[in-house]
C-alpha atoms as a PDB file:
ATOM      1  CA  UNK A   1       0.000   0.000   0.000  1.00  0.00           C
ATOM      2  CA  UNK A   2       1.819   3.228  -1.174  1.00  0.00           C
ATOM      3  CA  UNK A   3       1.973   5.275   2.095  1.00  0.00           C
ATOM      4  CA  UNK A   4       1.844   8.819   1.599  1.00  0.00           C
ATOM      5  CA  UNK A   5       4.141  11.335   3.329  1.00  0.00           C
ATOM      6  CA  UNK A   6       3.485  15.216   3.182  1.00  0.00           C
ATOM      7  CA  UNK A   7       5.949  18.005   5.318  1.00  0.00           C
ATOM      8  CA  UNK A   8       7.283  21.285   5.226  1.00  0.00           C
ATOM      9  CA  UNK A   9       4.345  23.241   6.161  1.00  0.00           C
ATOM     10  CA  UNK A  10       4.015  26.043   9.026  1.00  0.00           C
ATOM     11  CA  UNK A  11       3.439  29.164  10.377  1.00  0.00           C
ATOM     12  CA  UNK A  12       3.923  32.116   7.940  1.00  0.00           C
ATOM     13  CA  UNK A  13       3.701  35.662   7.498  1.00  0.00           C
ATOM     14  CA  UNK A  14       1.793  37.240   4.348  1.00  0.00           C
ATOM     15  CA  UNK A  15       3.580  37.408   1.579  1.00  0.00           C
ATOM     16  CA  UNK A  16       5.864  34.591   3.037  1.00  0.00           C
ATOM     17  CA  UNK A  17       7.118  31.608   1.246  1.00  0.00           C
ATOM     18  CA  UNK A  18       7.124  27.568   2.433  1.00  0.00           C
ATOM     19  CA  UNK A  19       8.436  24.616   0.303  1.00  0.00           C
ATOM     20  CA  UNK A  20       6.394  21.544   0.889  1.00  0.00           C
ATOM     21  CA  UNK A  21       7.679  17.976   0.080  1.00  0.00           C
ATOM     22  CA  UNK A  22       5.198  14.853  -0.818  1.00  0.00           C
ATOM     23  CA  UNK A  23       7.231  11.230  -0.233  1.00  0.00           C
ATOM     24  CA  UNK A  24       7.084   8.162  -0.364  1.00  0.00           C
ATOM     25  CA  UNK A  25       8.616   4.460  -0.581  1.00  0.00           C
ATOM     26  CA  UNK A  26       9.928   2.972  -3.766  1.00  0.00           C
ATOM     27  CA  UNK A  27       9.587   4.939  -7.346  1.00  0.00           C
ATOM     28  CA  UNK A  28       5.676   4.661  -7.719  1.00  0.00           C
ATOM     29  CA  UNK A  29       6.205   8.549  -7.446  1.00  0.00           C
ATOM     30  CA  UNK A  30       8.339   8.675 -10.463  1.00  0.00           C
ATOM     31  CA  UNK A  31       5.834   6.929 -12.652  1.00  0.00           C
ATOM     32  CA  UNK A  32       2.871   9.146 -11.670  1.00  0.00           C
ATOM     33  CA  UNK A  33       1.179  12.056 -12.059  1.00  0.00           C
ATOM     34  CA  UNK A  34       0.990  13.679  -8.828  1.00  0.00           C
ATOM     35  CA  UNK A  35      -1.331  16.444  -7.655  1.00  0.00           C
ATOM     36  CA  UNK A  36      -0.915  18.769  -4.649  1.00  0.00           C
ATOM     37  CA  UNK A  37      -4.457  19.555  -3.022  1.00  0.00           C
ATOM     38  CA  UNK A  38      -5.394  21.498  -0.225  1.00  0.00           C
ATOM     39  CA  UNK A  39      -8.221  21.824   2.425  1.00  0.00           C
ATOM     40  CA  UNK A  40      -9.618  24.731   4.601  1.00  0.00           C
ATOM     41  CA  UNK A  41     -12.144  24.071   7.518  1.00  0.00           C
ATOM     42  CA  UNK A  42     -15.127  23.723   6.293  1.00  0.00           C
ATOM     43  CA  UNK A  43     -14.599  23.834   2.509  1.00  0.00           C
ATOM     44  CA  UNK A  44     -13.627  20.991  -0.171  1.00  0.00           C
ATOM     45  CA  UNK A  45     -10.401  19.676  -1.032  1.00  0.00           C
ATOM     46  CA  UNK A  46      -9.628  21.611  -3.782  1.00  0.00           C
ATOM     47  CA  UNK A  47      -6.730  20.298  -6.522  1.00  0.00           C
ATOM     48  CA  UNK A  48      -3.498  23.017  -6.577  1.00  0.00           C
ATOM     49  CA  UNK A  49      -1.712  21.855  -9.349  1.00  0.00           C
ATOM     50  CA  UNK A  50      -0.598  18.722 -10.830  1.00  0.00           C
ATOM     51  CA  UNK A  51       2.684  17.329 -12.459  1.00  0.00           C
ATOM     52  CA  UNK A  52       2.943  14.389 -14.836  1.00  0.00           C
ATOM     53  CA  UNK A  53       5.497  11.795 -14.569  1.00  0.00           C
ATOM     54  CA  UNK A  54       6.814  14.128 -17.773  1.00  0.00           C
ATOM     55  CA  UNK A  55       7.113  17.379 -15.860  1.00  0.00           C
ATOM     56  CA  UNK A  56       4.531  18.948 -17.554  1.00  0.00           C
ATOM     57  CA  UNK A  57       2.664  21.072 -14.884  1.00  0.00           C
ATOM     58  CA  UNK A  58      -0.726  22.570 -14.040  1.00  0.00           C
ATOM     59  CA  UNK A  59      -2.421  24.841 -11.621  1.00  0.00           C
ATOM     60  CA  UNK A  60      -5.409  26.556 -10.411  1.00  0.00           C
ATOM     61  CA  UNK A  61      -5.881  30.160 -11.284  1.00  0.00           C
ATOM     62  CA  UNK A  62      -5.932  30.778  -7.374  1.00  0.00           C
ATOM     63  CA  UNK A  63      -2.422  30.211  -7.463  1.00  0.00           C
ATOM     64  CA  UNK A  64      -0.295  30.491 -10.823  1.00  0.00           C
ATOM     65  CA  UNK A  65       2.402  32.455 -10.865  1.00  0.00           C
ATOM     66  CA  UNK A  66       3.169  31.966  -7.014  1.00  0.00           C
ATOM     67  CA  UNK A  67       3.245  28.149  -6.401  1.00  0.00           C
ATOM     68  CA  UNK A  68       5.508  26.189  -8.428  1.00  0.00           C
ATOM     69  CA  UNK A  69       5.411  22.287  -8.562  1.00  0.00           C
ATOM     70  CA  UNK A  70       8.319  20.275  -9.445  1.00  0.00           C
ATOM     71  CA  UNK A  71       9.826  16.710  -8.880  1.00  0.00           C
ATOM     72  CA  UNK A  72      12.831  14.826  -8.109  1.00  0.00           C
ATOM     73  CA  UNK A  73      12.516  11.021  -9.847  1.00  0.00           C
ATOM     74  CA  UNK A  74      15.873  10.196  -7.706  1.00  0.00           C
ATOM     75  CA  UNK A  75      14.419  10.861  -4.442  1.00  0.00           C
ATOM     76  CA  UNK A  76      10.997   9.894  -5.104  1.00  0.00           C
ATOM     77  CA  UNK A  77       9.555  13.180  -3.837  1.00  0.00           C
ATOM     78  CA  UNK A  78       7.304  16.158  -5.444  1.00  0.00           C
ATOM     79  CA  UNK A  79       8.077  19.241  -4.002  1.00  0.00           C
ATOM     80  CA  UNK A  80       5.258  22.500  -3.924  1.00  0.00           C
ATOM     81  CA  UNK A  81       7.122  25.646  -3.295  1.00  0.00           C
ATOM     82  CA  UNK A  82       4.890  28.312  -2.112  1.00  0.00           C
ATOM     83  CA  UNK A  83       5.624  32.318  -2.651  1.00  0.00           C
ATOM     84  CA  UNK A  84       3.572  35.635  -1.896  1.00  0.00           C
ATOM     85  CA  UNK A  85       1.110  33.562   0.761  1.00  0.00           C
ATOM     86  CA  UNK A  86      -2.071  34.799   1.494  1.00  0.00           C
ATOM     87  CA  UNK A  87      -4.438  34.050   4.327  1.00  0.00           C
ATOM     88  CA  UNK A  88      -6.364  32.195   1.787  1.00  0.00           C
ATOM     89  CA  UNK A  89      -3.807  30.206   1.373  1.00  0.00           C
ATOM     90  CA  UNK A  90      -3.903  28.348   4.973  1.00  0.00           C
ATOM     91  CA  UNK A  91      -5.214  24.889   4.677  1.00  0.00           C
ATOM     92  CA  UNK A  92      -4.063  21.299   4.903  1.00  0.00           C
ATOM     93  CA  UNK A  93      -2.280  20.269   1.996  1.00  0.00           C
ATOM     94  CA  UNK A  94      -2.092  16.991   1.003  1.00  0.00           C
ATOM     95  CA  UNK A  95      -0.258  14.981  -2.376  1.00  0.00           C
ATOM     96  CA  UNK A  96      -2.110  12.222  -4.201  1.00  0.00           C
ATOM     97  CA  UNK A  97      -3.296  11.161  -7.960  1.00  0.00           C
ATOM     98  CA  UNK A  98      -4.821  14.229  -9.917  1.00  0.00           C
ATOM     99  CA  UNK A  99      -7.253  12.333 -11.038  1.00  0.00           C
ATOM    100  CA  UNK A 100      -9.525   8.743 -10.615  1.00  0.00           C
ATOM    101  CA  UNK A 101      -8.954   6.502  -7.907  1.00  0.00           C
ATOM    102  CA  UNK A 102      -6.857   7.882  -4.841  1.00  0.00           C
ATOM    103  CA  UNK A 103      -4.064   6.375  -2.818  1.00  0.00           C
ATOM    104  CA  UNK A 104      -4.677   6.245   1.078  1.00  0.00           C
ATOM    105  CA  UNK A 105      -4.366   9.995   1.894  1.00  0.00           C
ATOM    106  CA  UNK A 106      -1.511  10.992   4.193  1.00  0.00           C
ATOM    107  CA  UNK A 107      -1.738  13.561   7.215  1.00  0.00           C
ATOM    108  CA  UNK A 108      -0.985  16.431   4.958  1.00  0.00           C
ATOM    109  CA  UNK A 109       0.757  19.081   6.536  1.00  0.00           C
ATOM    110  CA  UNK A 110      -0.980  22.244   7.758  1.00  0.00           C
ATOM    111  CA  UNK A 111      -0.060  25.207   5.958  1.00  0.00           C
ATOM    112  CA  UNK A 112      -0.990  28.909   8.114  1.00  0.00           C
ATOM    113  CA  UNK A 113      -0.462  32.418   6.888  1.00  0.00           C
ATOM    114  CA  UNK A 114      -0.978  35.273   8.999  1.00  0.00           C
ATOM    115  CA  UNK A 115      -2.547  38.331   7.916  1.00  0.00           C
END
């Protein structure tokens, strides 16, 4: 069972940055596409942005041009680096498959921006 491991989030100013990391065991990573997705209390998990296993990336307009997605095959790990936070922003992010059938979700790691 791939086992899901999001970190990297915290406590941050407005117009602060965070880099979060998505892991896991073995290369099923690699072979993937791999979507970051967030959720605020009382609201729906919303999909980020995405990466294919090609590097080809996507996002939600609520975001471009300050959250970049990348990945590193090697270490088996997405990364989401986050720029120019807003108090919107604050959520619990998790990583997972953009689309279809889901792997068991992880904790996600809580990401909180400060006005």
């Amino acid at each position: 069972q791939v086992q899901l491991v999001e970190s990297g989030g915290g406590l941050v100013q407005g117009g602060g940055s965070l880099r979060l990391s998505c892991a896991t065991s073995g290369t099923i990573l690699s072979t993937n596409a791999i979507g970051w997705f967030r959720q605020a209390p009382g609201k729906q998990r919303e999909l980020v942005c995405t990466i294919t296993s090609g590097g080809y990336t996507n996002y939600a307009d609520s975001v471009k041009g300050r959250f970049t997605i990348s990945r590193d095959n090697a270490a088996n790990t997405v990364y989401l680096q986050m720029n120019s936070l807003k108090p919107e922003d604050s959520a619990v992010y998790h990583c997972n498959l953009p689309a279809g059938a889901k792997w068991k979700w992880g904790q996600g790691t809580q990401v909180t921006v400060s006005s």
